[in-house]
C-alpha atoms as a PDB file:
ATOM      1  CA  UNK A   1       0.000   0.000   0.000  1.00  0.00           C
ATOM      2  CA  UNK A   2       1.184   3.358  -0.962  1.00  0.00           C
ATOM      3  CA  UNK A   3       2.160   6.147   1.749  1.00  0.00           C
ATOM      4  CA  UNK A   4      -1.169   8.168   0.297  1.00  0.00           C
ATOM      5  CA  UNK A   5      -3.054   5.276   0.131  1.00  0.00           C
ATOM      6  CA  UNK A   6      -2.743   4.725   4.020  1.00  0.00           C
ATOM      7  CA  UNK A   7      -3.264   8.074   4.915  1.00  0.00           C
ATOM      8  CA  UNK A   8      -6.898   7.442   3.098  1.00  0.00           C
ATOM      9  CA  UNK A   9      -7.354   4.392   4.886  1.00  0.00           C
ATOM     10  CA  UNK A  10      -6.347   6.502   8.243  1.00  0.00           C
ATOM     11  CA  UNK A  11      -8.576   9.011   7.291  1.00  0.00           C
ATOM     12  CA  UNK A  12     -11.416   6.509   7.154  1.00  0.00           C
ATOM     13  CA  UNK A  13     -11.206   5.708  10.551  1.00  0.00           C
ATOM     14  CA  UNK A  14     -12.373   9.363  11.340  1.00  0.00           C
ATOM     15  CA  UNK A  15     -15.712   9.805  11.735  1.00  0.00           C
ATOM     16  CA  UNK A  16     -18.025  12.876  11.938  1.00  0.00           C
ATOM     17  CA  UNK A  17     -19.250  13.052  16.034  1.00  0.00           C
ATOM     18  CA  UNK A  18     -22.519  14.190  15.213  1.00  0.00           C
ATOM     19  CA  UNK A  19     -23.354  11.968  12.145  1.00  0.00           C
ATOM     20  CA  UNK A  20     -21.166   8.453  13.304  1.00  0.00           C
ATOM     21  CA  UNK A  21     -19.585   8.334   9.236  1.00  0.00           C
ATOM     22  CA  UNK A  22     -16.092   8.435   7.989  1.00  0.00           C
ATOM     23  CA  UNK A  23     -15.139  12.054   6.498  1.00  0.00           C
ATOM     24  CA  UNK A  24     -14.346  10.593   3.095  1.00  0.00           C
ATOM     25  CA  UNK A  25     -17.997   8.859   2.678  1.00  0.00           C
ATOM     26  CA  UNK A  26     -19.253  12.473   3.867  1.00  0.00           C
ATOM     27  CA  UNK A  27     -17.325  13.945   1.060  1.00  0.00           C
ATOM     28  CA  UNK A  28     -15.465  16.479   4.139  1.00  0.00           C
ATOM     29  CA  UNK A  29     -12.730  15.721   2.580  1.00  0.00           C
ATOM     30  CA  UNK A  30     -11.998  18.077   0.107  1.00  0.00           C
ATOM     31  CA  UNK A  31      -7.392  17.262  -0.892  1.00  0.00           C
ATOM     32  CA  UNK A  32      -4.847  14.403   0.375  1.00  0.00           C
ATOM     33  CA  UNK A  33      -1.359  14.777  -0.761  1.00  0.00           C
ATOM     34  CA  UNK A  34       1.823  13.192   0.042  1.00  0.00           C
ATOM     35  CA  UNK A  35       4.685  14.664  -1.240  1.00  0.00           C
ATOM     36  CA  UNK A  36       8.100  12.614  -1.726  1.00  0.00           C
ATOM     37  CA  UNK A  37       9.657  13.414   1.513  1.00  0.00           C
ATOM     38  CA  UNK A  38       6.488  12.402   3.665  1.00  0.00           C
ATOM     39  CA  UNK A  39       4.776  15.565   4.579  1.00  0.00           C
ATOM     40  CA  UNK A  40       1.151  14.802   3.976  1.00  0.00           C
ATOM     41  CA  UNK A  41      -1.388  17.649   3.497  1.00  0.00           C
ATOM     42  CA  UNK A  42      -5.547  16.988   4.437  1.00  0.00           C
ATOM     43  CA  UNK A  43      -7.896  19.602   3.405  1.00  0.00           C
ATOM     44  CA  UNK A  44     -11.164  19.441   4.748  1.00  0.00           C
ATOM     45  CA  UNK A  45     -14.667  20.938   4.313  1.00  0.00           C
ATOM     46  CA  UNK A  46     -17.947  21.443   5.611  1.00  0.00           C
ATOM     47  CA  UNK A  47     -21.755  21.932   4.404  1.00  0.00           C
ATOM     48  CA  UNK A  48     -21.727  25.197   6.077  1.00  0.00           C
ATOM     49  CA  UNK A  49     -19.277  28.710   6.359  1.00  0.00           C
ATOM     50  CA  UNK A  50     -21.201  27.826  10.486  1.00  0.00           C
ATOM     51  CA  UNK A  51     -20.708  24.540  11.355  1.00  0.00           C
ATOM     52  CA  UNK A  52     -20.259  24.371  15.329  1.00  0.00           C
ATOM     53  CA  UNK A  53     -16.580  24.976  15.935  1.00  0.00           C
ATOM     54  CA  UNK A  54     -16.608  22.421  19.053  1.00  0.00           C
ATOM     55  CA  UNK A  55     -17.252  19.745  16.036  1.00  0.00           C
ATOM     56  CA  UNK A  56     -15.377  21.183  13.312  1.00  0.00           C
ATOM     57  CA  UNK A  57     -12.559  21.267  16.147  1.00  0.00           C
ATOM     58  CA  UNK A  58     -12.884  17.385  16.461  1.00  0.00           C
ATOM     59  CA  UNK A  59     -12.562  16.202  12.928  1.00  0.00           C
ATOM     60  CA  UNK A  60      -9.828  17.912  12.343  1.00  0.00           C
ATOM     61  CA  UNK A  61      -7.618  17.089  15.652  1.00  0.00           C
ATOM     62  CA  UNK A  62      -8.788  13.315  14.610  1.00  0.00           C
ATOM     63  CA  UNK A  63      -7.814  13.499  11.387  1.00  0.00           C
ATOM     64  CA  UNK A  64      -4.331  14.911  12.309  1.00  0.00           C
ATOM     65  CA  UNK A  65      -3.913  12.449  14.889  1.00  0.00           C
ATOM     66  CA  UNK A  66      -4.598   9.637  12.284  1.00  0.00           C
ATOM     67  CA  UNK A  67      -2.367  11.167   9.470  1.00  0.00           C
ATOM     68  CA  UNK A  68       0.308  11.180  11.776  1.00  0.00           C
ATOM     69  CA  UNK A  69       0.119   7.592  12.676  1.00  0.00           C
ATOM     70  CA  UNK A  70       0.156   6.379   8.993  1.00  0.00           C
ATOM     71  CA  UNK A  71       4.083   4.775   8.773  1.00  0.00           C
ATOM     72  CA  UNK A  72       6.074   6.607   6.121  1.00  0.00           C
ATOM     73  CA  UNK A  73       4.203  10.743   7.037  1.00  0.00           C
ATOM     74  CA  UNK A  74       7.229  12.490   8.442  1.00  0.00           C
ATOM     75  CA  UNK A  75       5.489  15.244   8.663  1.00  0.00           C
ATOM     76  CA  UNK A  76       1.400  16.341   8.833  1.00  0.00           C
ATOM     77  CA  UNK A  77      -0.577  19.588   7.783  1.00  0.00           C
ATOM     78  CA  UNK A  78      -4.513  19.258   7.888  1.00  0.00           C
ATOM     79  CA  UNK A  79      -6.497  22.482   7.004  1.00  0.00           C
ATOM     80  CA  UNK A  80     -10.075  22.987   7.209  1.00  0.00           C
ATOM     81  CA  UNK A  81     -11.590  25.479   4.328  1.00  0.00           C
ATOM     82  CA  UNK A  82     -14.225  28.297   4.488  1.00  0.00           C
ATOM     83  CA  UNK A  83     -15.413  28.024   8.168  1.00  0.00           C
ATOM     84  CA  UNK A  84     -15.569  31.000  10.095  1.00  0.00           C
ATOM     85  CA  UNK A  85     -13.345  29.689  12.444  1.00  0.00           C
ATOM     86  CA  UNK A  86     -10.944  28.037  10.405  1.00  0.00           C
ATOM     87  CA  UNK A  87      -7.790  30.007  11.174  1.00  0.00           C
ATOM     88  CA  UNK A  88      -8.365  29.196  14.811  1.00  0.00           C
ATOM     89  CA  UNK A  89      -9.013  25.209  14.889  1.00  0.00           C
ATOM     90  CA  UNK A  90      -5.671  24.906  11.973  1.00  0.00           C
ATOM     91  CA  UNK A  91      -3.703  26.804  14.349  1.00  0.00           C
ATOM     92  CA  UNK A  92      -4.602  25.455  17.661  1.00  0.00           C
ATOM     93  CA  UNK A  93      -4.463  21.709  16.297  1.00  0.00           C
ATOM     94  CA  UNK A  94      -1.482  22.665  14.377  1.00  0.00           C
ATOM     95  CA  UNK A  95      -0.067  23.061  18.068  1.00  0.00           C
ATOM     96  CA  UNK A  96      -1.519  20.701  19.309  1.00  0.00           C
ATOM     97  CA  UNK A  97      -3.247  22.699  21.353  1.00  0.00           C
ATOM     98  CA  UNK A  98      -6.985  21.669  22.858  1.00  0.00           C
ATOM     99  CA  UNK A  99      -9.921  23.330  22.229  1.00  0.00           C
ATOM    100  CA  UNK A 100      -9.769  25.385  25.593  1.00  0.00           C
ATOM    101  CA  UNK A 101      -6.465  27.142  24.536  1.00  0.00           C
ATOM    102  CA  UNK A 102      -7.687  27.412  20.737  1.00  0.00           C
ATOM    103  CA  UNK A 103     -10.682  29.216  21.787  1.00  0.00           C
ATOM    104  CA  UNK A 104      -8.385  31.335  24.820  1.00  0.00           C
ATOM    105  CA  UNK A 105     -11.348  32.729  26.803  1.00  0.00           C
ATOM    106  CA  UNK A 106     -14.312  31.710  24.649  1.00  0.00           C
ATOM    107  CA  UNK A 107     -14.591  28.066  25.363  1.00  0.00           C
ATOM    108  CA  UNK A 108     -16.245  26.420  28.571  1.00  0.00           C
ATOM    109  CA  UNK A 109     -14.060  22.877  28.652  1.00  0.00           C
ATOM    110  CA  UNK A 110     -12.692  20.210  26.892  1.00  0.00           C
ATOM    111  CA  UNK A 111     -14.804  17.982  24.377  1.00  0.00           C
ATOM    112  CA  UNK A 112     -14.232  14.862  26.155  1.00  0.00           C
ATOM    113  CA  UNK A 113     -17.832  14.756  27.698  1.00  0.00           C
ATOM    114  CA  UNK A 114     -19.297  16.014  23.923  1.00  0.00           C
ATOM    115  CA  UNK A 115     -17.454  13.437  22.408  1.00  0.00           C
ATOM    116  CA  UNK A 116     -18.958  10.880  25.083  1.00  0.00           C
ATOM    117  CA  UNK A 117     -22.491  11.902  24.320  1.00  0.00           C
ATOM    118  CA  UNK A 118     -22.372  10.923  20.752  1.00  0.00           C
ATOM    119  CA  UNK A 119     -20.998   7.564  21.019  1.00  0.00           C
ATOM    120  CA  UNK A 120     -23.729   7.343  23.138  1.00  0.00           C
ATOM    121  CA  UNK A 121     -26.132   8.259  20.625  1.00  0.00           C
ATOM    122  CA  UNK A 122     -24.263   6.350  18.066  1.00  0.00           C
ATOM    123  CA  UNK A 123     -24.473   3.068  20.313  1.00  0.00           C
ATOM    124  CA  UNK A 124     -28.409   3.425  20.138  1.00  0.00           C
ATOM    125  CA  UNK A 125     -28.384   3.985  16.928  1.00  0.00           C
ATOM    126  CA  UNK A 126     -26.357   0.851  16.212  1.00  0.00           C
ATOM    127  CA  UNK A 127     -28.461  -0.962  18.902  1.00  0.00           C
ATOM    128  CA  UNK A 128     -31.462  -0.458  16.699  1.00  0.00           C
ATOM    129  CA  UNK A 129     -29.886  -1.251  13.341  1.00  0.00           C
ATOM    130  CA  UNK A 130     -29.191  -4.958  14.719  1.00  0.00           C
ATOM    131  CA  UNK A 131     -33.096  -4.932  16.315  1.00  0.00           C
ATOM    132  CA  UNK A 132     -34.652  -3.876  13.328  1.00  0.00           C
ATOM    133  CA  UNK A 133     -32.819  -6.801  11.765  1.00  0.00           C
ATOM    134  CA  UNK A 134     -33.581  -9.580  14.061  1.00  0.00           C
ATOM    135  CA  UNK A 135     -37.041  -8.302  14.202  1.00  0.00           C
ATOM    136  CA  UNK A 136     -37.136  -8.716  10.137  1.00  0.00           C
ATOM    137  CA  UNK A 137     -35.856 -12.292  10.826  1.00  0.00           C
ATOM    138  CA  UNK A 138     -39.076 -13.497  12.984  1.00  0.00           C
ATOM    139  CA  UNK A 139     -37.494 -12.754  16.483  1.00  0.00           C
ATOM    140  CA  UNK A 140     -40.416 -11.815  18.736  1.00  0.00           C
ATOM    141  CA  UNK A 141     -39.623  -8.390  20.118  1.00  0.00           C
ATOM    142  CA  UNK A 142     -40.735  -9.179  23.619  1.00  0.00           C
ATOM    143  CA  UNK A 143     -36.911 -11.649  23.349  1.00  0.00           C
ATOM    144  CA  UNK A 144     -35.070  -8.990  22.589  1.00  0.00           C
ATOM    145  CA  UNK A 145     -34.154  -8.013  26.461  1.00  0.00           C
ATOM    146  CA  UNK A 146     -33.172 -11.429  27.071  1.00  0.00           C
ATOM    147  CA  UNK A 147     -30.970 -11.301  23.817  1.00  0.00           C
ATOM    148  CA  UNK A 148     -27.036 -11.131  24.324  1.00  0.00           C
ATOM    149  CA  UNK A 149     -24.518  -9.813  21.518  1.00  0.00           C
ATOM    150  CA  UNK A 150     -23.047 -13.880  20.791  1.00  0.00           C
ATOM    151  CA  UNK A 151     -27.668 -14.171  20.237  1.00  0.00           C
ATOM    152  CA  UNK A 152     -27.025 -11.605  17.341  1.00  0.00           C
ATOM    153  CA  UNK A 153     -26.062 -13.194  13.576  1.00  0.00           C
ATOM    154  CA  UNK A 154     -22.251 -11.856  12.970  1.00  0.00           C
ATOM    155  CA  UNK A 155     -22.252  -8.905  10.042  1.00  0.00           C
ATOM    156  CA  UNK A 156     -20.854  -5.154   9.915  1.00  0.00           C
ATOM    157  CA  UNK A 157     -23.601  -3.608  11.916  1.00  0.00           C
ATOM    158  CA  UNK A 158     -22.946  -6.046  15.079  1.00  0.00           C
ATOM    159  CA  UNK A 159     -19.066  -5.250  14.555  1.00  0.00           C
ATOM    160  CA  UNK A 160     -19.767  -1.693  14.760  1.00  0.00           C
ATOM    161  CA  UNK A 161     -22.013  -1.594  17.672  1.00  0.00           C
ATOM    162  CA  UNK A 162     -19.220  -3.672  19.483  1.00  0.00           C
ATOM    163  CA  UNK A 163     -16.551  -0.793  18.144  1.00  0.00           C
ATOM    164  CA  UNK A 164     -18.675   2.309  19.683  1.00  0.00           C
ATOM    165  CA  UNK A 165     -19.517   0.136  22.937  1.00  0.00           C
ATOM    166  CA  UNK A 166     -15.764  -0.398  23.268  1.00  0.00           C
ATOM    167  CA  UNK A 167     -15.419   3.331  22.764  1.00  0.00           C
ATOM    168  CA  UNK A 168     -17.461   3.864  26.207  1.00  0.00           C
ATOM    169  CA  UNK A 169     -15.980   0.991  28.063  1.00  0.00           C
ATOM    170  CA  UNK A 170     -19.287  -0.713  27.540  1.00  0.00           C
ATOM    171  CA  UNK A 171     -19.682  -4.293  28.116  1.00  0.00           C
ATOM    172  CA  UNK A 172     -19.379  -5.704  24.667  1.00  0.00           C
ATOM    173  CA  UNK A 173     -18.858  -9.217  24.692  1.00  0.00           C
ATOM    174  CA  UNK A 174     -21.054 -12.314  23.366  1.00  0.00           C
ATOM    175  CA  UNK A 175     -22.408 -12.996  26.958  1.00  0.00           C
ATOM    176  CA  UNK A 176     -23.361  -9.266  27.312  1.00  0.00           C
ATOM    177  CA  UNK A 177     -26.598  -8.462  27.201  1.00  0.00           C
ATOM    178  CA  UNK A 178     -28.283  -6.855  23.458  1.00  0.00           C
ATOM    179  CA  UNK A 179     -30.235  -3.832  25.122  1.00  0.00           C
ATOM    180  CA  UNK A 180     -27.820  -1.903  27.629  1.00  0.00           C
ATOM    181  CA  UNK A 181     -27.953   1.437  28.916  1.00  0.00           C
ATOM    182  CA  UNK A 182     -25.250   3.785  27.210  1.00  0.00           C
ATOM    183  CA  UNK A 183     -25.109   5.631  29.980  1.00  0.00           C
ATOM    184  CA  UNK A 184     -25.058   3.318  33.303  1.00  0.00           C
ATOM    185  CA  UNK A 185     -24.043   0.263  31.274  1.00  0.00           C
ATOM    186  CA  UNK A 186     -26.930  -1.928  33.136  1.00  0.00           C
ATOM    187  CA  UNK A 187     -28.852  -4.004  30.755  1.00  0.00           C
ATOM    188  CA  UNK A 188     -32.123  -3.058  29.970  1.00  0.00           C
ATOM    189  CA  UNK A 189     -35.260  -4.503  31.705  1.00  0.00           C
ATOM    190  CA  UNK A 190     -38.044  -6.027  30.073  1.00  0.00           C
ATOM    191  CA  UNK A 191     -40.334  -3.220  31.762  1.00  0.00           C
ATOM    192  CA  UNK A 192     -38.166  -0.694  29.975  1.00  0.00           C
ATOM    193  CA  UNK A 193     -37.663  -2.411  26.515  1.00  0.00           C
ATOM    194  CA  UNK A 194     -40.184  -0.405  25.016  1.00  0.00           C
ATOM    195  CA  UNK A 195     -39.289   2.935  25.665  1.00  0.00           C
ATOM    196  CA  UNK A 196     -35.664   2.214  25.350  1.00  0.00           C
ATOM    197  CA  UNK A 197     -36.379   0.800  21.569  1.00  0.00           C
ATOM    198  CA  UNK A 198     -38.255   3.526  20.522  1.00  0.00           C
ATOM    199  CA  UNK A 199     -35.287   6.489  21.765  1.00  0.00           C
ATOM    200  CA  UNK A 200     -32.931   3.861  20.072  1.00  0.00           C
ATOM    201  CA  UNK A 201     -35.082   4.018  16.967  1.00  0.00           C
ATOM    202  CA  UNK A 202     -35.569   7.977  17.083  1.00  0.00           C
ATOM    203  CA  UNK A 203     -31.964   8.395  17.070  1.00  0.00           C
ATOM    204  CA  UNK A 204     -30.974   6.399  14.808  1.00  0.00           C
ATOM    205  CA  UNK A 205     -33.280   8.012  12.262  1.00  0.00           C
ATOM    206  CA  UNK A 206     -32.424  11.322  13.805  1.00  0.00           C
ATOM    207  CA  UNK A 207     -28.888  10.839  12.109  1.00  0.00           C
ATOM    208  CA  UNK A 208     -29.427   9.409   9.352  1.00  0.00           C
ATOM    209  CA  UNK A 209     -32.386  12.446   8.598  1.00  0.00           C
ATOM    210  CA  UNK A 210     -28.748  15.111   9.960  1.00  0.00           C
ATOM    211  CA  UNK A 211     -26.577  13.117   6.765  1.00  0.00           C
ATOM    212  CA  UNK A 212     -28.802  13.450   4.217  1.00  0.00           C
ATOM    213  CA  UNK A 213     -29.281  17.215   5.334  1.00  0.00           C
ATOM    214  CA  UNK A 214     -25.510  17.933   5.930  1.00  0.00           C
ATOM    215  CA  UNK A 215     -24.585  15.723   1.983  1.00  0.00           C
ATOM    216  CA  UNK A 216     -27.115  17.666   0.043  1.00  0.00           C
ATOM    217  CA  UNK A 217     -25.985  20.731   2.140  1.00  0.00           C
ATOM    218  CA  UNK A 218     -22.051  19.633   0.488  1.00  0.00           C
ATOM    219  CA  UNK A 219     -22.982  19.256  -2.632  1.00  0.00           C
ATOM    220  CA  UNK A 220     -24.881  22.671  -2.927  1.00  0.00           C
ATOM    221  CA  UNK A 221     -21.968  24.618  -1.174  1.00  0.00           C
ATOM    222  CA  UNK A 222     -19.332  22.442  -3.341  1.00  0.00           C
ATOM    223  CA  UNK A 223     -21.421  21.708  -6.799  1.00  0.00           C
ATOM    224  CA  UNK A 224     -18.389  19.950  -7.966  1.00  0.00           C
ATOM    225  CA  UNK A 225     -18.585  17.424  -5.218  1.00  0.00           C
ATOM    226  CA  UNK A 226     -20.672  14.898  -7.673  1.00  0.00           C
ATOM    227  CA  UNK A 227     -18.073  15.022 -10.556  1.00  0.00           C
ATOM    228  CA  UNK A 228     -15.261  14.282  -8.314  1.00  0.00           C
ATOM    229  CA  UNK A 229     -17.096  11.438  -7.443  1.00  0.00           C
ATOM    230  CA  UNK A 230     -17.763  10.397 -10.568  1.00  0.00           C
ATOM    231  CA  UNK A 231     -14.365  10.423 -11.900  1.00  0.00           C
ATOM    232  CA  UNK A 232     -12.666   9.263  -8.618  1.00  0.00           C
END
């Protein structure tokens, strides 16, 4: 595998916090170059000039910390384009600098507990992908609180529920129970299986609704999006 070719593959691995999806399938990212003597350059983009900072801040910092991980970059340069606050998030990551000192006097804290939150939402989100497919299958929903993760058929969306669970520190094992608590990690109940189901569900198709808004929101700010997709 090529140098730029791993610095894709490391870029994969970073995912929008809001929307759980690797930058590249987003289309946020805009240039990756790799010159001869291993500097690699990311340029990155957003559907809007306003994107929150606190998550513009994020994708960035992840995406330098996974460019600079790829064996053979020597030396790493990601840059976001046309956000409002661009100038600040490349220099502060560019330091290596948190968001705290980026934002000197502006921001509240670190993004540690935001970053929390939406692997949280992403876990319930995942939680209800593998539902919705046992429930397709015949299983009775009134099983599914008894279900463990080793219960559910082995495919992508098991492997990434396990992934974001593992995130959290979230039991995650096949002897661990299906329907879990993000939050206190207890299993759900079969008194609570209802309502838990139904926030799982909501969020999960309050994300998916958030993509489609943020890729058609892309393509209109960056009408050249579709060609390069086309051709690439």
């Amino acid at each position: 595998m090529t140098v730029v070719a791993a610095v894709w593959s490391a870029l994969r691995t970073v995912r929008d916090p809001e929307l759980d999806e690797p930058l590249p399938e987003l289309g946020f990212v805009a240039r990756c170059e790799v010159d001869p003597a291993g500097g690699a350059r990311v340029e990155l983009r957003l559907p809007t000039y306003f994107c929150a900072p606190n998550f513009a801040f994020l994708m960035v910092a992840d995406a330098y910390d996974a460019v600079a991980g790829v064996r053979g970059v020597a030396r790493v340069e990601v840059v976001l384009l046309d956000h409002f606050a661009a100038d600040v998030i490349n220099r502060g990551v560019a330091a290596r600098e948190g968001f705290v000192a980026s934002f000197d006097g502006e921001a509240a804290g670190e993004l540690d507990g935001l970053r929390a939150d939406f692997v949280r939402k992403a876990v319930l989100a995942g939680t209800d992908r593998v539902c919705r497919a046992l429930l397709a299958e015949g299983v009775d929903a009134a099983r599914l609180p008894g279900l463990t993760l080793g219960d559910v058929p082995a495919g992508p969306d098991l492997d990434r529920l396990r992934r974001r669970r593992n995130e959290l520190c979230l039991p995650a094992g096949d002897e661990d129970a299906l329907l879990l608590d993000p939050v206190t990690a207890l299993p759900i109940t079969p008194s609570e299986a209802k309502r838990h189901l139904a926030f799982a569900r909501l969020t999960r198709t309050s994300m998916e609704a958030n993509s489609g808004v943020c890729r058609g929101m892309l393509r209109v700010r960056y009408p050249r999006i579709q060609e390069e997709e086309n051709t690439g």
